[in-house]
Protein backbone atom coordinates (compact mmCIF):
# COMPACT_ATOMS: atom_id res chain seq x y z
CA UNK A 1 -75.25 -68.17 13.89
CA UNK A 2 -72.23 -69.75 11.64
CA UNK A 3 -70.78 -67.54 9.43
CA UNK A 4 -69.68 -68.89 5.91
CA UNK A 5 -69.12 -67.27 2.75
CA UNK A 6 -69.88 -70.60 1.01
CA UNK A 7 -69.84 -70.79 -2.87
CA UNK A 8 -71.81 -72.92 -5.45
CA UNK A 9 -69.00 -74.78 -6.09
CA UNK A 10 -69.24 -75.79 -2.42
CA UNK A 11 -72.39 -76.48 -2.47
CA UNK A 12 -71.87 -78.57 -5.56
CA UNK A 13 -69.81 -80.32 -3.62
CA UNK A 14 -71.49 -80.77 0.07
CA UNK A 15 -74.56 -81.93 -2.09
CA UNK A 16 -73.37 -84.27 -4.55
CA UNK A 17 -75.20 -82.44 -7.62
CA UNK A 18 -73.61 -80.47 -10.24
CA UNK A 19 -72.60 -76.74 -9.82
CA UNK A 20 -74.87 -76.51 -13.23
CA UNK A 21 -77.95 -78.30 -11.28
CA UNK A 22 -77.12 -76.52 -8.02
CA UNK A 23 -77.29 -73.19 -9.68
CA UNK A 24 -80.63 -74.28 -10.97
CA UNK A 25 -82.23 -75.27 -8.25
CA UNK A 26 -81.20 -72.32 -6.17
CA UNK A 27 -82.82 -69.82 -9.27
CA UNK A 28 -86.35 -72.40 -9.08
CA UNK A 29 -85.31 -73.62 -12.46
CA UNK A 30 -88.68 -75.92 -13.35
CA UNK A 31 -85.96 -78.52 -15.26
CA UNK A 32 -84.71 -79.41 -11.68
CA UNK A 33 -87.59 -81.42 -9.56
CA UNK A 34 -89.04 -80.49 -5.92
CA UNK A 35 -86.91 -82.73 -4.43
CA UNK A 36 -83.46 -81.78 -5.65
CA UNK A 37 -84.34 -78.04 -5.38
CA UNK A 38 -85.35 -78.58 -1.69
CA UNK A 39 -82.43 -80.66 -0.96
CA UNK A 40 -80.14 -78.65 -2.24
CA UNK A 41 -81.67 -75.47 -0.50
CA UNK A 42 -81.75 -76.94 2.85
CA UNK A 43 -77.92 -77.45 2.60
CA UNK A 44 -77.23 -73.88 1.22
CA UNK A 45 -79.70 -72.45 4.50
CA UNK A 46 -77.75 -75.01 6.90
CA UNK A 47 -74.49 -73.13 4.81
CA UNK A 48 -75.85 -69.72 5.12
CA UNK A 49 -75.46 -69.47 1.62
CA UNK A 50 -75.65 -65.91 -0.31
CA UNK A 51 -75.93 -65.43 -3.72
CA UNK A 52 -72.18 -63.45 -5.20
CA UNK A 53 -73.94 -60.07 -6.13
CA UNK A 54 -70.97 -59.27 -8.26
CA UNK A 55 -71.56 -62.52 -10.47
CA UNK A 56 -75.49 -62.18 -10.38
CA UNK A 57 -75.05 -58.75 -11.55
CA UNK A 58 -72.62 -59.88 -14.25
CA UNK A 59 -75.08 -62.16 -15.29
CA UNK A 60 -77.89 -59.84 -15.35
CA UNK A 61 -76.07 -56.69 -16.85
CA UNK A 62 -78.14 -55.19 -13.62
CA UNK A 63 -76.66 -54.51 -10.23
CA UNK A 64 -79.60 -53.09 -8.41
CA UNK A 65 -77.31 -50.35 -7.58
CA UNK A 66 -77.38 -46.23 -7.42
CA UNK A 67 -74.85 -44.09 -6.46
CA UNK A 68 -75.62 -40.66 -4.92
CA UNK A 69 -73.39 -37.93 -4.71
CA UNK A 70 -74.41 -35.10 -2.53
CA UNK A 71 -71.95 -32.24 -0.80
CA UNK A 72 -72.16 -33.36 2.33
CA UNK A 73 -74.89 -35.35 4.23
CA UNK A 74 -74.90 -33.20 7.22
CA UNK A 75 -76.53 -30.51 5.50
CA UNK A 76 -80.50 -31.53 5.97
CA UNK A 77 -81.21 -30.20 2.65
CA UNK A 78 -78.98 -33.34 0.91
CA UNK A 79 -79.90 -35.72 4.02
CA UNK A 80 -83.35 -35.26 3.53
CA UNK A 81 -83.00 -35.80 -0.57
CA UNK A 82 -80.59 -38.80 0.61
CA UNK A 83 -83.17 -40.44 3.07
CA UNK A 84 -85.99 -40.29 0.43
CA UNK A 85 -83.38 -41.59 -2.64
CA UNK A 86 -83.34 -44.12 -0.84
CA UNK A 87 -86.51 -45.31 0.65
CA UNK A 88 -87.87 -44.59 -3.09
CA UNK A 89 -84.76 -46.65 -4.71
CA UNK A 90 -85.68 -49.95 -2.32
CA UNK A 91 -89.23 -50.12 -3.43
CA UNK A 92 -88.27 -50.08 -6.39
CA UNK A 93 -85.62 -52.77 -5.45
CA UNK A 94 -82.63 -50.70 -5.56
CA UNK A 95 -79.54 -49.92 -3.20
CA UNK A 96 -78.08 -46.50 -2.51
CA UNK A 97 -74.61 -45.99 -2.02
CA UNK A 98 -74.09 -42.33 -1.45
CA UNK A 99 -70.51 -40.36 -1.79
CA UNK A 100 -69.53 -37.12 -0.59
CA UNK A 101 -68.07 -34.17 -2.67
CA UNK A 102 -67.70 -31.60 -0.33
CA UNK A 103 -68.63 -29.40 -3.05
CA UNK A 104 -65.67 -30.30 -4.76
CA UNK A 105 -65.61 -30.70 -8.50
CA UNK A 106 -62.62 -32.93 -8.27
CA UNK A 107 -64.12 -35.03 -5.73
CA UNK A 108 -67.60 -35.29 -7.81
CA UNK A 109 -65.58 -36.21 -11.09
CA UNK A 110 -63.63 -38.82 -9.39
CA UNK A 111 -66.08 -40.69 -7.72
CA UNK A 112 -68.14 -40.74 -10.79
CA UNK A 113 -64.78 -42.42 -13.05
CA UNK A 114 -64.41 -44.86 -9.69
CA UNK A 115 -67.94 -45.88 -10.09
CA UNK A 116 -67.26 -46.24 -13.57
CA UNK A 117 -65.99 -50.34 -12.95
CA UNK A 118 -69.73 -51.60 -13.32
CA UNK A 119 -70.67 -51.68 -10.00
CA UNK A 120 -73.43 -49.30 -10.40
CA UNK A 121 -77.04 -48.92 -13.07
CA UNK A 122 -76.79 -44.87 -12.78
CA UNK A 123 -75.67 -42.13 -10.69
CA UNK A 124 -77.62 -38.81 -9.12
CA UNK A 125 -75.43 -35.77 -8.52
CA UNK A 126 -76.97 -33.63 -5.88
CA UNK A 127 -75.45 -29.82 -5.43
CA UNK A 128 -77.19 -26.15 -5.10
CA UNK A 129 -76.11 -25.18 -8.37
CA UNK A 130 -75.95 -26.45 -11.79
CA UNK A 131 -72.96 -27.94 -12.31
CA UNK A 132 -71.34 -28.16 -15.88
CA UNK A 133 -69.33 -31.66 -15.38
CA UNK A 134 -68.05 -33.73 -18.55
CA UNK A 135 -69.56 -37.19 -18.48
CA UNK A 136 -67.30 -39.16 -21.05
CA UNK A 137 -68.77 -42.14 -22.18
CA UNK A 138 -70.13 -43.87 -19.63
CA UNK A 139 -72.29 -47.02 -19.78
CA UNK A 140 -74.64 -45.66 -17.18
CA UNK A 141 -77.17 -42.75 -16.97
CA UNK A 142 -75.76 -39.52 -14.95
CA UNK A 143 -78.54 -37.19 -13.40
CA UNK A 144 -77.98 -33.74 -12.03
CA UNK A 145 -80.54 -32.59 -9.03
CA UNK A 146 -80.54 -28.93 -7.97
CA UNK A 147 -81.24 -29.13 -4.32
CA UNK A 148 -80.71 -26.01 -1.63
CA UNK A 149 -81.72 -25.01 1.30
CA UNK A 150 -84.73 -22.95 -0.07
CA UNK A 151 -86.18 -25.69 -1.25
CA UNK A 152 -89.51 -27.03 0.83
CA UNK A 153 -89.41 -30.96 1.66
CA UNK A 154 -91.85 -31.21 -0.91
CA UNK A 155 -89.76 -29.44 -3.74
CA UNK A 156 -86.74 -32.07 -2.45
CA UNK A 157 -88.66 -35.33 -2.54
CA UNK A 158 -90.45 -34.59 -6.33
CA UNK A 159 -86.87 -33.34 -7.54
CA UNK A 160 -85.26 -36.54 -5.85
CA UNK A 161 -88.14 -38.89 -7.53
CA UNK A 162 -88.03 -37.28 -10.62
CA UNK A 163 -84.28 -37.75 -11.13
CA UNK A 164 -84.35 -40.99 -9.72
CA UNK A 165 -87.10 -42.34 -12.36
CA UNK A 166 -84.91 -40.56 -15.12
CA UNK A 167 -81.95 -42.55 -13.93
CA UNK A 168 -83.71 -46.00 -13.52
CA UNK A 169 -85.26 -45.64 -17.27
CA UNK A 170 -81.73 -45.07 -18.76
């Protein structure tokens, strides 16, 4: 399979049709007909076009994104919060893209001013313990989850779920 990190200019370009009328077609604008929208898509498949998440998120004011950031996914505590973050952030058409602290403070408040560049909707902070952590202004929701190893599965997956609904609702 041919590997190409072809743009909408590109395709503008392999097509004939405006980047305007190719960006159209490829969101099923109704303005553009069957035809041209077909067209058009057959040459971004043959292309193996992808949509620029950065640009679609831009556009959206939405990336579809959650960061976690958890001690240290070894523990099974945390990787069994992790694995159901996540498998309750994609039906709800999310992404998880988790960060370890190592139960560092330091480590927790720099990921979280990294992550501050818009690349994220909200992030989850898993530790044992509360954790009293300034979160200055940021343009995203911040959740704390108290997860340890007392804790049944159960506890860990309505703690997860709960935090993750708070995060998602802003």
């Amino acid at each position: 399979m041919k590997r190409s990190a072809v743009t909408i200019k590109q395709l503008s370009s392999l097509s004939g049709y405006s980047i305007s009328t190719v960006s159209k077609a490829l969101n099923d604008k109704h303005e553009i007909s069957r035809a041209t929208r077909d067209t058009i898509k057959t040459i971004a498949k043959q292309h193996n076009y992808v949509p620029n998440n950065y640009a679609v998120s831009l556009r959206m004011q939405k990336t579809g994104s959650i960061a976690v950031i958890l001690p240290e996914v070894t523990q099974s505590c945390y990787s069994h919060s992790l694995c159901h973050l996540q498998k309750s952030a994609e039906n709800l058409g999310y992404r998880i893209l988790f960060y370890q602290s190592f139960s560092s403070r330091t480590k927790t408040l720099n990921h979280i001013k990294c992550l501050s560049d818009g690349s994220i909707d909200g992030i989850l902070v898993i530790s044992a313990e509360e954790q009293r952590l300034e979160y200055k202004s940021h343009s995203f929701p911040i959740e704390s989850i108290i997860i340890n190893s007392d804790q049944s599965l159960e506890e860990i997956k309505q703690s997860s779920l709960k935090s993750l609904i708070k995060v998602l609702n802003g």
